[in-house]
Protein backbone atom coordinates (compact mmCIF):
# COMPACT_ATOMS: atom_id res chain seq x y z
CA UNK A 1 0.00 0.00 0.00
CA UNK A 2 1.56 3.23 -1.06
CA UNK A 3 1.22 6.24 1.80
CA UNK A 4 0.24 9.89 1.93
CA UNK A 5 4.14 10.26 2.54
CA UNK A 6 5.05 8.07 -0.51
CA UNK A 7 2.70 10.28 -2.20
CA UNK A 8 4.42 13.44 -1.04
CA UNK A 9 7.70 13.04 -1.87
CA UNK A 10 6.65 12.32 -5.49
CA UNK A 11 5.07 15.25 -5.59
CA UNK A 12 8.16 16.68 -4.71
CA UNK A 13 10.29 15.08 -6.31
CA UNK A 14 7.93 16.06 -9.74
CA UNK A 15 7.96 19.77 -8.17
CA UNK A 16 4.15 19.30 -8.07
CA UNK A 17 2.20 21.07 -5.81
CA UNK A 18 -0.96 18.98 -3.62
CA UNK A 19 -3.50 19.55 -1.22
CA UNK A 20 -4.18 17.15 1.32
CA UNK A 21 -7.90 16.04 -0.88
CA UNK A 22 -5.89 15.40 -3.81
CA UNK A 23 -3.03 13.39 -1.97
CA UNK A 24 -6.04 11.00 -0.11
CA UNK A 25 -7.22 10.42 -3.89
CA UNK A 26 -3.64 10.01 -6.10
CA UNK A 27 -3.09 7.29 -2.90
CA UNK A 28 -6.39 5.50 -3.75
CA UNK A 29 -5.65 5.71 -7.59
CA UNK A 30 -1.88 4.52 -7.46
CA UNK A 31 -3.29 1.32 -4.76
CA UNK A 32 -6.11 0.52 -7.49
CA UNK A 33 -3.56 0.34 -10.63
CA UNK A 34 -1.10 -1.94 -8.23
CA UNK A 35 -3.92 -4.15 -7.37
CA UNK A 36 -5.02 -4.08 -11.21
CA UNK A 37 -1.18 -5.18 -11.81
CA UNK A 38 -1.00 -7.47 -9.31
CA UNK A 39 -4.42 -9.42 -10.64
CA UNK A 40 -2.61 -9.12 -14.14
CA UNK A 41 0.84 -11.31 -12.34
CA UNK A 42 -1.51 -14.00 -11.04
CA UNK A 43 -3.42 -14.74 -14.50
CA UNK A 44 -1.76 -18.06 -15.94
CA UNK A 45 0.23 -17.39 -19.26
CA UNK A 46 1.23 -21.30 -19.31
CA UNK A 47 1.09 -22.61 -23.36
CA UNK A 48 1.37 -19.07 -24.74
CA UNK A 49 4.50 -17.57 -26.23
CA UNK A 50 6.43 -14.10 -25.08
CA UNK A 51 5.75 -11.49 -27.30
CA UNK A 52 8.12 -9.08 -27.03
CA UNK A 53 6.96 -7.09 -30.13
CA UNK A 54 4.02 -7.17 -32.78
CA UNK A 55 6.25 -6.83 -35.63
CA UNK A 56 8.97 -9.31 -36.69
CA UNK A 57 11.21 -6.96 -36.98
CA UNK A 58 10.73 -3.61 -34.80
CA UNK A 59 13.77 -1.87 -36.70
CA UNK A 60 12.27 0.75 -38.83
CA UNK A 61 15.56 2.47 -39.36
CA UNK A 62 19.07 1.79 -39.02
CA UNK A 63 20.25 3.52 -36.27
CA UNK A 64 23.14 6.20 -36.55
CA UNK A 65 25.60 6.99 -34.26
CA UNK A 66 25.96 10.87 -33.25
CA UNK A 67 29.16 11.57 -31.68
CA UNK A 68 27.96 15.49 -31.55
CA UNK A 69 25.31 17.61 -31.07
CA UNK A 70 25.63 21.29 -32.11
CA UNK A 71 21.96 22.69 -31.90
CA UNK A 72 21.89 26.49 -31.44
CA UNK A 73 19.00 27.03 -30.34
CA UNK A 74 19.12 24.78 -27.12
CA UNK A 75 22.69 25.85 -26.50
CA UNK A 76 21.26 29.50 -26.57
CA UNK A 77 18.60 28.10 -23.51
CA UNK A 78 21.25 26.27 -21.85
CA UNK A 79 22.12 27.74 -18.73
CA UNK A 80 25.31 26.14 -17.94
CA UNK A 81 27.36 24.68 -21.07
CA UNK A 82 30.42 21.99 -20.39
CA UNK A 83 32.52 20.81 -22.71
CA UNK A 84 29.99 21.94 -25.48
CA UNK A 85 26.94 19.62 -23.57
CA UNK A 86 24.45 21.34 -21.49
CA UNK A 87 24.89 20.46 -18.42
CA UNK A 88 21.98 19.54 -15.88
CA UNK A 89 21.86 19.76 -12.09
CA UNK A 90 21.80 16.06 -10.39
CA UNK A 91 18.01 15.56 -9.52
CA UNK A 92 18.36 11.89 -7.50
């Protein structure tokens, strides 16, 4: 069971700001959807294969190796550039 702490420090953590009413109800919402999950882990999957994706192959490009990003426009937001990357405060 997930608490009204749990609850606040995701809030937090998301910068979000929540009243006490809407705390009591994300609780009751995020409890539902892990007892919906956990109904989902007990259904028997026996004789049926993984699927991991719908297509045979889920490739739709080749992918391409960037080594560097030059875009001005989010260099010009950047607030702190290092070693030409924009560089992020630590957030966990």
């Amino acid at each position: 069971m997930i608490t009204s702490n749990d609850i606040q420090t995701l809030a937090t953590l998301a910068h979000i700001h929540i009243n006490d009413t809407e705390i009591e109800n994300f609780s009751k919402n995020v409890d539902d959807v892990l007892a919906y999950v956990g109904t989902l882990q007990d259904i028997d999957t026996t004789g049926y294969d993984v699927t991991e994706f719908v297509f045979d192959n889920p490739t739709f490009r080749e992918d391409e190796v960037i080594t560097e990003y030059h875009d001005s426009g989010v260099m010009a937001c950047a607030t702190v550039i290092q070693n030409g990357a924009v560089s992020v405060p630590k957030v966990l």
